[in-house]
N, C-alpha and C. Protein backbone atom coordinates (compact mmCIF):
# COMPACT_ATOMS: atom_id res chain seq x y z
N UNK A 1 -13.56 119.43 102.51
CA UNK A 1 -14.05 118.11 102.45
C UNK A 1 -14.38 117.71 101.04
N UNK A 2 -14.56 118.34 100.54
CA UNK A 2 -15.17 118.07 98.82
C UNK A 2 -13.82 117.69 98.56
N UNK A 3 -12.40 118.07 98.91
CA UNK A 3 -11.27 117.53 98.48
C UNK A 3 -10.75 116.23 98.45
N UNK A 4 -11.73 115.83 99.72
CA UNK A 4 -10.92 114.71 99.88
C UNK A 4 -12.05 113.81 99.16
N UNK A 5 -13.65 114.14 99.21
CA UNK A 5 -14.17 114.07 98.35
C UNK A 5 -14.35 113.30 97.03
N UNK A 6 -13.32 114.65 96.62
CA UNK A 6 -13.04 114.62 95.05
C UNK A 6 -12.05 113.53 95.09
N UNK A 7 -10.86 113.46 96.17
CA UNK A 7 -9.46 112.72 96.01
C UNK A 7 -10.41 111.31 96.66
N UNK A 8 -10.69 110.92 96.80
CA UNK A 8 -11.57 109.52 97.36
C UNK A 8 -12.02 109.19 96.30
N UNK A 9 -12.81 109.80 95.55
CA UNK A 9 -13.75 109.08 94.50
C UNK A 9 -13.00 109.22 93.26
N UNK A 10 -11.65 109.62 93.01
CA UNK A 10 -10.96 109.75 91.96
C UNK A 10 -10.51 108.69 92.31
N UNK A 11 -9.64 108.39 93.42
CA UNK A 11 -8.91 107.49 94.24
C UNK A 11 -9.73 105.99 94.27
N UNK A 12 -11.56 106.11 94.26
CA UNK A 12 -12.32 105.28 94.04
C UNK A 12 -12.30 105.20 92.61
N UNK A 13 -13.02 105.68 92.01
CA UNK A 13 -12.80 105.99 90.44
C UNK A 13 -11.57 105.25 90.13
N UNK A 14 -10.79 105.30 90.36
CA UNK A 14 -9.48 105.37 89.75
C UNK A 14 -9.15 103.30 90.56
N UNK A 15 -9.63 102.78 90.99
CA UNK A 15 -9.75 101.68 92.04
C UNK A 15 -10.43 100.94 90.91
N UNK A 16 -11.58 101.48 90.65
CA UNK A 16 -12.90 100.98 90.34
C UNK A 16 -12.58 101.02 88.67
N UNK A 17 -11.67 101.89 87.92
CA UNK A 17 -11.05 101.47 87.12
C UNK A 17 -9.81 100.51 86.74
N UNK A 18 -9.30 100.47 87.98
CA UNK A 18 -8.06 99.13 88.13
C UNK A 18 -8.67 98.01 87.96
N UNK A 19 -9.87 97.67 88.56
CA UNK A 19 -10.68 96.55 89.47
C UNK A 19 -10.96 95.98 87.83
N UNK A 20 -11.94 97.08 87.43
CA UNK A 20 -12.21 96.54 86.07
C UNK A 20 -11.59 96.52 85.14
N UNK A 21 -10.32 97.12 85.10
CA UNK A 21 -9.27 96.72 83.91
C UNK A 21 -8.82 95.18 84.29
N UNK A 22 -8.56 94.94 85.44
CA UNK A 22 -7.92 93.90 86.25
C UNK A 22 -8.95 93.05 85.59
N UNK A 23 -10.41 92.84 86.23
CA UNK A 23 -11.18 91.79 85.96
C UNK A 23 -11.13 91.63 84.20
N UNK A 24 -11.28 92.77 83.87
CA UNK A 24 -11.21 92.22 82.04
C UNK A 24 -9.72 91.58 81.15
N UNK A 25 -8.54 92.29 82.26
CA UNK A 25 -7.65 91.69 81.52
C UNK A 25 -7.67 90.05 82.16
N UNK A 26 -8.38 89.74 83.16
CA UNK A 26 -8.03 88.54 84.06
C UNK A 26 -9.23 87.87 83.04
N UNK A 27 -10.47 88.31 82.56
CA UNK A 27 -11.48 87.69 81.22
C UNK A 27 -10.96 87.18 80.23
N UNK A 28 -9.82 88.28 80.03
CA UNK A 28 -8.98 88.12 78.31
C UNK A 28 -8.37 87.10 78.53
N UNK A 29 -7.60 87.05 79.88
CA UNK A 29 -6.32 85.81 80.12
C UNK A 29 -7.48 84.78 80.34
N UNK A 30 -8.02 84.56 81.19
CA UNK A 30 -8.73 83.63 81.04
C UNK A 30 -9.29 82.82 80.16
N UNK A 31 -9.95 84.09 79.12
CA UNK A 31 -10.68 83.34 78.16
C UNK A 31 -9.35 82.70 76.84
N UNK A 32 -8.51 84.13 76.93
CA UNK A 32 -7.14 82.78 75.84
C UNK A 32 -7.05 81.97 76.33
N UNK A 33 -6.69 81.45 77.81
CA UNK A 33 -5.94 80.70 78.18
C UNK A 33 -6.92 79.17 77.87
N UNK A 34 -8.40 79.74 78.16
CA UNK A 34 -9.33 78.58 77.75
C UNK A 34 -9.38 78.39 76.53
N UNK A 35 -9.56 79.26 75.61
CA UNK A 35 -9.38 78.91 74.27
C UNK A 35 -8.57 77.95 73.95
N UNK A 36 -7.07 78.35 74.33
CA UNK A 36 -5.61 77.36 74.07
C UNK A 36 -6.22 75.93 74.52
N UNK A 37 -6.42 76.24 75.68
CA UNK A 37 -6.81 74.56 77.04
C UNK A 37 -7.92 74.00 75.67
N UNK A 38 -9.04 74.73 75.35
CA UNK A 38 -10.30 73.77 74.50
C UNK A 38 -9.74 73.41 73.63
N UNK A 39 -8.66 74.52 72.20
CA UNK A 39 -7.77 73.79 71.16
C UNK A 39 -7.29 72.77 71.25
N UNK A 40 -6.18 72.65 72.15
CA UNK A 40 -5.67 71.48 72.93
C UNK A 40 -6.68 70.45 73.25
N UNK A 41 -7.94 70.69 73.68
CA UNK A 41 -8.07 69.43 74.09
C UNK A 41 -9.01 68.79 72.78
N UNK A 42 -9.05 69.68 72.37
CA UNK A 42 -10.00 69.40 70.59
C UNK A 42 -8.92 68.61 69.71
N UNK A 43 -7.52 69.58 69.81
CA UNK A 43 -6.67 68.85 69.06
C UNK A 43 -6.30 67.13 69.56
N UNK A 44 -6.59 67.01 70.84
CA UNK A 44 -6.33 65.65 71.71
C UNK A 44 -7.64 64.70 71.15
N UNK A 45 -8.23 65.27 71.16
CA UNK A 45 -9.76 64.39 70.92
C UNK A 45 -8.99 63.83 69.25
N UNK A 46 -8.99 64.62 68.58
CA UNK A 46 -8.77 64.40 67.36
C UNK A 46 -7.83 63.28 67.14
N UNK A 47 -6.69 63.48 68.19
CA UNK A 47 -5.79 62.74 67.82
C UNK A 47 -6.39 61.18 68.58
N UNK A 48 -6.99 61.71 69.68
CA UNK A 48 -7.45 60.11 70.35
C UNK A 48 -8.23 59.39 68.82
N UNK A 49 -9.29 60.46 68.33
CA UNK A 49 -9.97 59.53 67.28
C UNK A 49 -9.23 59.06 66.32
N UNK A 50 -8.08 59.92 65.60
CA UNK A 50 -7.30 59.06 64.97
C UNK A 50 -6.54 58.00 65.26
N UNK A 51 -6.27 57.95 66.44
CA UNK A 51 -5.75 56.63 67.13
C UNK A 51 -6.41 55.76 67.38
N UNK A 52 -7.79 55.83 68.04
CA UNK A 52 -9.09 54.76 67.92
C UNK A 52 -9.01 53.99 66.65
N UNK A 53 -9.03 54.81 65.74
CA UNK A 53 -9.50 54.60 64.00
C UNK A 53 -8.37 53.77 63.87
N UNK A 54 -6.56 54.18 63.72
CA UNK A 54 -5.88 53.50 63.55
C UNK A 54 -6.07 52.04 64.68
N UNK A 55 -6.15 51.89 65.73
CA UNK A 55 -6.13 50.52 66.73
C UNK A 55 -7.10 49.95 65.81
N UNK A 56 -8.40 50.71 65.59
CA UNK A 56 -9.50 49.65 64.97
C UNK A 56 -8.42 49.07 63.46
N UNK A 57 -8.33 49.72 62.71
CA UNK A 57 -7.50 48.94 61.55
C UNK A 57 -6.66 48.21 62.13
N UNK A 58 -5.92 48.32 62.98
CA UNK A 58 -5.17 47.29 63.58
C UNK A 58 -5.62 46.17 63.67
N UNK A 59 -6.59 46.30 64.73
CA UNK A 59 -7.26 45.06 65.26
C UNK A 59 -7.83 44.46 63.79
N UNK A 60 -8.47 45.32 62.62
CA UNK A 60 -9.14 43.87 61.79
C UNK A 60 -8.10 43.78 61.28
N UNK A 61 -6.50 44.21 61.08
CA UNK A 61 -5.62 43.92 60.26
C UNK A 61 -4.98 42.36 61.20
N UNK A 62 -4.84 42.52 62.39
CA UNK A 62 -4.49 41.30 63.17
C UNK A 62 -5.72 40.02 63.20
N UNK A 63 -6.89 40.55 63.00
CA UNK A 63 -7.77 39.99 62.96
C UNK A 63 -7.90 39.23 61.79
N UNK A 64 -7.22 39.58 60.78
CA UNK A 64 -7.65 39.18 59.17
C UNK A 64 -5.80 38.36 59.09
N UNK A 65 -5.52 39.05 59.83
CA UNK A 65 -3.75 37.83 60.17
C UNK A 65 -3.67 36.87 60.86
N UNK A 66 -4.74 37.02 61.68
CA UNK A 66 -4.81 35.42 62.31
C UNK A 66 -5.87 34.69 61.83
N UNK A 67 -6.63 35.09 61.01
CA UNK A 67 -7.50 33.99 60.17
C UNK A 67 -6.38 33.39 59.27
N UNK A 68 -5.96 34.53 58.59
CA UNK A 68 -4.73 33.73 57.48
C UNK A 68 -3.59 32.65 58.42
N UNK A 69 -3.17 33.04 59.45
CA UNK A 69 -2.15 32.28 60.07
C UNK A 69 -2.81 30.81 60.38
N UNK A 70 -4.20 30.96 61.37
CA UNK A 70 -4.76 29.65 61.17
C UNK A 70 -5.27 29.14 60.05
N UNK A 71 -5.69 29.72 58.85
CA UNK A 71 -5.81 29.19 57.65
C UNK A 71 -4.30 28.30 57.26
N UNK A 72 -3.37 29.19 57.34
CA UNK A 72 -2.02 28.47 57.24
C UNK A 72 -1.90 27.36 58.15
N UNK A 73 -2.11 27.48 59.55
CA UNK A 73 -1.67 26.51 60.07
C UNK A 73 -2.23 24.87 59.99
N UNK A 74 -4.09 25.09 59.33
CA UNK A 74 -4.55 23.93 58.68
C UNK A 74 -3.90 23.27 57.61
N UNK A 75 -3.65 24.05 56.71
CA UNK A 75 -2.50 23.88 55.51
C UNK A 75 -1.73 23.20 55.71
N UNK A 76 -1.01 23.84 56.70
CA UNK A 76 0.57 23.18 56.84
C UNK A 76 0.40 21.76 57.60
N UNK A 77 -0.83 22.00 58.54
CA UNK A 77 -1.21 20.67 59.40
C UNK A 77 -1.99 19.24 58.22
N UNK A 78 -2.65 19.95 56.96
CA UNK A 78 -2.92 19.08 56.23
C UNK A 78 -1.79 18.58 55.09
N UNK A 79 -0.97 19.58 54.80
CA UNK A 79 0.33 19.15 54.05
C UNK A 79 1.31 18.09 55.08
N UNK A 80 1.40 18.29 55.91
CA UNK A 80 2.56 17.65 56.99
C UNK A 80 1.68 16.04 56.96
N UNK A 81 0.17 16.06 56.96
CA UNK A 81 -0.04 14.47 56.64
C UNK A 81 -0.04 14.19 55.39
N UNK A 82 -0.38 14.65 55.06
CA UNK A 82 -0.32 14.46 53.28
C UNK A 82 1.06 14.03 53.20
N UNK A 83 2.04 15.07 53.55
CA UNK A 83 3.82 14.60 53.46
C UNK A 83 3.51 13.61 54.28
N UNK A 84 3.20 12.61 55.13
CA UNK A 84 3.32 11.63 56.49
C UNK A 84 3.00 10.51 55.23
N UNK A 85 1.54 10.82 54.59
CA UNK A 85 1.12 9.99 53.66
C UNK A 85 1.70 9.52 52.36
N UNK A 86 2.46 10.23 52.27
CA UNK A 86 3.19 10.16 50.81
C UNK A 86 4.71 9.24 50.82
N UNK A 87 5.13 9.80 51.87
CA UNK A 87 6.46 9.05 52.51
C UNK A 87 6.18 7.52 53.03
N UNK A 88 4.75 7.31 53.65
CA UNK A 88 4.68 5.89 53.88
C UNK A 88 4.30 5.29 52.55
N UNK A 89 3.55 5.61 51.65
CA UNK A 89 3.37 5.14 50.45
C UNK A 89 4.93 4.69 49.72
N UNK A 90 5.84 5.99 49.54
CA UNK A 90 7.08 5.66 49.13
C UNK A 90 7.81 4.79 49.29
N UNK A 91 7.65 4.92 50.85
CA UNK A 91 8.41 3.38 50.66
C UNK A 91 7.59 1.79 50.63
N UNK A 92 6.69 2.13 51.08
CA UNK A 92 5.92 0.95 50.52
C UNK A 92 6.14 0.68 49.41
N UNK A 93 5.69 1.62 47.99
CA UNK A 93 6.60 1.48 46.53
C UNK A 93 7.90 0.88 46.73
N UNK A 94 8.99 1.31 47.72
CA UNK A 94 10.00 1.12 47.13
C UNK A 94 10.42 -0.17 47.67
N UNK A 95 9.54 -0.46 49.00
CA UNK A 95 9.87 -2.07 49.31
C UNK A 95 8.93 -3.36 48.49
N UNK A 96 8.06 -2.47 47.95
CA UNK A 96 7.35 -3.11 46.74
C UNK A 96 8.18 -3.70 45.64
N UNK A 97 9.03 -2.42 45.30
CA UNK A 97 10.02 -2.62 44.01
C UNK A 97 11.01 -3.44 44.75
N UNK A 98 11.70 -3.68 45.84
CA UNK A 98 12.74 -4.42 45.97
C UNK A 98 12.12 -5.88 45.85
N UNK A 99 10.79 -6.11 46.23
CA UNK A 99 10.28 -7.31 46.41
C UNK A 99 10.37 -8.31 44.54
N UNK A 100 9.65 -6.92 44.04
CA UNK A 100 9.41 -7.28 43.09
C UNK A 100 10.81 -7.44 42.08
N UNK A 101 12.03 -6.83 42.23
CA UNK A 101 12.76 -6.76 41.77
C UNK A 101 13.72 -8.44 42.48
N UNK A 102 13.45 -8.64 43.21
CA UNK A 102 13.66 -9.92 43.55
C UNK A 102 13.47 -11.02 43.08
N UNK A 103 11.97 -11.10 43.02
CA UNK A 103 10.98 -12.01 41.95
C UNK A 103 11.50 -12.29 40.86
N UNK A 104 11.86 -10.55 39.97
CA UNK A 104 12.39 -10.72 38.70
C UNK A 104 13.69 -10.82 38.79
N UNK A 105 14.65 -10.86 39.60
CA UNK A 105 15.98 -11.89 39.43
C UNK A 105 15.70 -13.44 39.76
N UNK A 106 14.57 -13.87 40.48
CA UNK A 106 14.40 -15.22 41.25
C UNK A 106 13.75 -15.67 39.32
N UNK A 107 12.68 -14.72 38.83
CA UNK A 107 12.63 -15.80 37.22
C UNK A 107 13.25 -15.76 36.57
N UNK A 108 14.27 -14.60 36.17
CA UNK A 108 15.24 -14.60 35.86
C UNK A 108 16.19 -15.81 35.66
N UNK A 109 16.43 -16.25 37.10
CA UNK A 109 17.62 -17.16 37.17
C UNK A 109 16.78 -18.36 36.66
N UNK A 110 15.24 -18.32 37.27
CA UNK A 110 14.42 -19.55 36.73
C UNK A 110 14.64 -19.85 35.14
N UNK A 111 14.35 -18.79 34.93
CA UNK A 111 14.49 -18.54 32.86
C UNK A 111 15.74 -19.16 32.14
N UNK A 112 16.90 -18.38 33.19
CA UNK A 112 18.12 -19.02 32.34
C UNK A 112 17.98 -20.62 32.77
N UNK A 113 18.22 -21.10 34.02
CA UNK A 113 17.71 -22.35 34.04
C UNK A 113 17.10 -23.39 33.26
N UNK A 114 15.98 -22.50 33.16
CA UNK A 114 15.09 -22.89 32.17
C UNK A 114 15.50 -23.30 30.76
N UNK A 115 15.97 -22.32 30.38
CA UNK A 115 16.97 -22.34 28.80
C UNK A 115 17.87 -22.82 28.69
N UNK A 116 18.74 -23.04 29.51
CA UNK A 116 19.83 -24.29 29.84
C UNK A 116 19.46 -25.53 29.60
N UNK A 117 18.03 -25.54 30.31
CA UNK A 117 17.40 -27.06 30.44
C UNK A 117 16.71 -27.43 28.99
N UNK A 118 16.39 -26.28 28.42
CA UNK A 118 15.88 -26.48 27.18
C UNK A 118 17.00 -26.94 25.89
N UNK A 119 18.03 -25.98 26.15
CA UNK A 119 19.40 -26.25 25.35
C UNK A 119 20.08 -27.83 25.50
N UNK A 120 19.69 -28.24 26.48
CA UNK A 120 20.42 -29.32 26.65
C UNK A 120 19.16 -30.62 26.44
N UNK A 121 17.98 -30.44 26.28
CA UNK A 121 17.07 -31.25 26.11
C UNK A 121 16.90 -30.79 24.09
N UNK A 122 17.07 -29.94 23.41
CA UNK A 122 17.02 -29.49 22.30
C UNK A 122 18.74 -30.51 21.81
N UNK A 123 19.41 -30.35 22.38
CA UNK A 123 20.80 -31.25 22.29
C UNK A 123 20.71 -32.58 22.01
N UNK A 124 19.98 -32.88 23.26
CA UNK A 124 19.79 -34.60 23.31
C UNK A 124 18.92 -34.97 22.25
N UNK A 125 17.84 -34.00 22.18
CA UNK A 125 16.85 -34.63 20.72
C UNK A 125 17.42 -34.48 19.49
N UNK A 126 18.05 -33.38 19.57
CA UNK A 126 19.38 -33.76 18.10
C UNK A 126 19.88 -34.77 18.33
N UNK A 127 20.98 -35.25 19.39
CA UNK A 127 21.43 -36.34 18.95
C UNK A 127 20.47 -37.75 18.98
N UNK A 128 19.27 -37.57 20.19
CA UNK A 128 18.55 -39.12 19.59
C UNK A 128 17.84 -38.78 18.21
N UNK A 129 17.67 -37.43 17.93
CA UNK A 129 16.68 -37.64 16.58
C UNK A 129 18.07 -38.30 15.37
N UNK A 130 19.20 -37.74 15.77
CA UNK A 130 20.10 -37.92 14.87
C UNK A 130 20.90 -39.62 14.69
N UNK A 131 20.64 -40.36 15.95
CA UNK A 131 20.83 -41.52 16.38
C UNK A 131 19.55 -42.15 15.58
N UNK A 132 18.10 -41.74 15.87
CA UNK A 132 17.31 -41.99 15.54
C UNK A 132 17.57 -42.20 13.66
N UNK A 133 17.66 -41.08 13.40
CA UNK A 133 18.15 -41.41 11.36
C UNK A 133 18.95 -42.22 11.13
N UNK A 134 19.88 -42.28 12.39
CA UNK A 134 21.17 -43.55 11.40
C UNK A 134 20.81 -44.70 11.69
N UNK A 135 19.63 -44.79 12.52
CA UNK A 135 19.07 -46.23 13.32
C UNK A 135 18.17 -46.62 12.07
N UNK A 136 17.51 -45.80 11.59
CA UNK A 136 16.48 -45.60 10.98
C UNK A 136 17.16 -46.50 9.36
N UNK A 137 18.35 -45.36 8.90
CA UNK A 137 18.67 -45.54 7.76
C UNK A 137 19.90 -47.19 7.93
N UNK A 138 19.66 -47.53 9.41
CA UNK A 138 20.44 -49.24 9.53
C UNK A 138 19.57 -49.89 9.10
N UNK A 139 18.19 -49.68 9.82
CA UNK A 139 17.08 -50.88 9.88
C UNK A 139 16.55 -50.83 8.30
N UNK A 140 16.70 -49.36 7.84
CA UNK A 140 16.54 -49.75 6.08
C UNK A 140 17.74 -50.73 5.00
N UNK A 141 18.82 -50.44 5.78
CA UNK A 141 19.75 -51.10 4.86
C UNK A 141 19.71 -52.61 5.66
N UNK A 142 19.25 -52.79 6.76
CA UNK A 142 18.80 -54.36 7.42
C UNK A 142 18.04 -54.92 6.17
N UNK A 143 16.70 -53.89 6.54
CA UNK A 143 15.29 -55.17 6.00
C UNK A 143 16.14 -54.79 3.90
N UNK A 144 17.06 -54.20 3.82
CA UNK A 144 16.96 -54.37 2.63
C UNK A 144 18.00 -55.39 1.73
N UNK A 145 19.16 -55.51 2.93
CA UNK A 145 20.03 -56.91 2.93
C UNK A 145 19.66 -57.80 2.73
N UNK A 146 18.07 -57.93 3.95
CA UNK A 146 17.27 -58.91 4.59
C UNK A 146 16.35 -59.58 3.14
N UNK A 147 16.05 -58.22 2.72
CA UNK A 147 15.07 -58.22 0.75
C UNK A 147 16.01 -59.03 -0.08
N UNK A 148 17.30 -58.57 0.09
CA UNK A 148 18.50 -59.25 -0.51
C UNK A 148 18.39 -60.78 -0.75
N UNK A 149 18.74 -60.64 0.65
CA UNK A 149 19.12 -62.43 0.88
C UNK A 149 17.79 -63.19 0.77
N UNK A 150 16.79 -62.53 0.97
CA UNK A 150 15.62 -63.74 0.75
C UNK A 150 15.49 -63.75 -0.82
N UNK A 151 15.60 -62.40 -2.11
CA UNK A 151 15.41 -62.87 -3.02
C UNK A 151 16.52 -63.86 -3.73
N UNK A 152 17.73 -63.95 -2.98
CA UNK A 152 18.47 -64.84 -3.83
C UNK A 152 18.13 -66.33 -3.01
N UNK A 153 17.84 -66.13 -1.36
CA UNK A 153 17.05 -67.34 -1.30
C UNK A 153 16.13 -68.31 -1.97
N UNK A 154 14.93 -67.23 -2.14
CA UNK A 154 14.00 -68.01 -3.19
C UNK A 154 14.37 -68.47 -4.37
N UNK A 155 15.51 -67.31 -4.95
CA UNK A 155 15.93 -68.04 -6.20
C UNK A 155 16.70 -69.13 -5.51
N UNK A 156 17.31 -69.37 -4.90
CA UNK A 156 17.65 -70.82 -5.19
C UNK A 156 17.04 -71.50 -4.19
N UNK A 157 15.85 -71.60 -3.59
CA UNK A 157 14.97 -71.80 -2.90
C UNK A 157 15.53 -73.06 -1.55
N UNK A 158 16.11 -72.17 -1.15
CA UNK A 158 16.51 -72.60 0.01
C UNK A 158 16.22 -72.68 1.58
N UNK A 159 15.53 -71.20 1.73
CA UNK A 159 14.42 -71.41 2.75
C UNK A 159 13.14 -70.12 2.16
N UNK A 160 12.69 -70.35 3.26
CA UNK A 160 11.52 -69.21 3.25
C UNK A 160 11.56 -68.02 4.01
N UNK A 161 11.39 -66.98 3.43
CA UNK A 161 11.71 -65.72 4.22
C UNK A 161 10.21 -64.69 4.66
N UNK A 162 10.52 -64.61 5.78
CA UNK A 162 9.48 -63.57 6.13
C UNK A 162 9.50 -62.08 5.82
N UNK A 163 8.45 -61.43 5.41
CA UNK A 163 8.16 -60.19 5.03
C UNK A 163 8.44 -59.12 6.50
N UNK A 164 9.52 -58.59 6.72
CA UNK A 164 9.74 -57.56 7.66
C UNK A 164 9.11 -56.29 7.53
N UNK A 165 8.85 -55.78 6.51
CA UNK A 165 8.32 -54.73 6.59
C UNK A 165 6.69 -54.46 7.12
């Protein structure tokens, strides 16, 4: 009986050394296998925070792009009247200038008119001023005929002559 004994508790022994090789290699696997699993999930964390971090730059980078875009879009909404404003002005100028460019062909034509009327009134006073001198230089050689004939009148005293001048 001690044999079987001995072969039982070796047989135990020998169990009781499986059991606990078993449980420690099943510790070892375990505990790598957790190790790997915590790395992993350390390395995941890490990467979630770098991805948090990057979305956050995102977001103020979209955030700081749509201030600029609606900054732009006031811009463009205040340029587009400004252009609305500038274009009605333009042509206002430019139906201004046709108006006015009208005017100045309408005095224009008044002007030459005008100078026509002057040329031909500058004409006529030449010839009455010029009518006027030979009228002038008749009525001198008149009253001086007129001086004439009365002084040979008086000399031979035949009538009486009146003073024309």
């Amino acid at each position: 009986m001690s044999f079987i004994k001995k072969g039982t508790t070796i047989v135990l022994a020998l169990l009781l050394t499986l059991s606990v090789a078993a449980v420690l290699f099943s510790m070892a696997y375990y505990r790598n296998s957790f190790g790997r699993i915590n790395s992993e999930i350390e390395d995941r964390d890490l990467e979630i925070e770098r991805l948090e971090s990057e979305l956050m730059k995102a977001e103020e980078n979209l955030t700081s792009a749509q201030s600029l875009l609606d900054l732009q879009i006031k811009r463009e909404s205040n340029l587009s009247s400004l252009f609305t404003d500038i274009k009605a002005e333009k042509e206002k100028a430019e139906d201004d200038k046709k108006s006015t460019e009208g005017k100045l062909n309408q005095t224009q034509g008044e002007l030459l008119r005008s100078k026509i009327d002057f040329d031909n009134l500058e004409y006529k006073y030449e010839v009455l001023n010029s009518n006027y001198l030979s009228l002038n230089l008749s009525y001198k050689n008149v009253l001086s005929d007129v001086d004439k004939i009365c002084t040979k009148a008086s000399s031979l005293n035949i009538s009486q002559c009146k003073k024309y001048n």
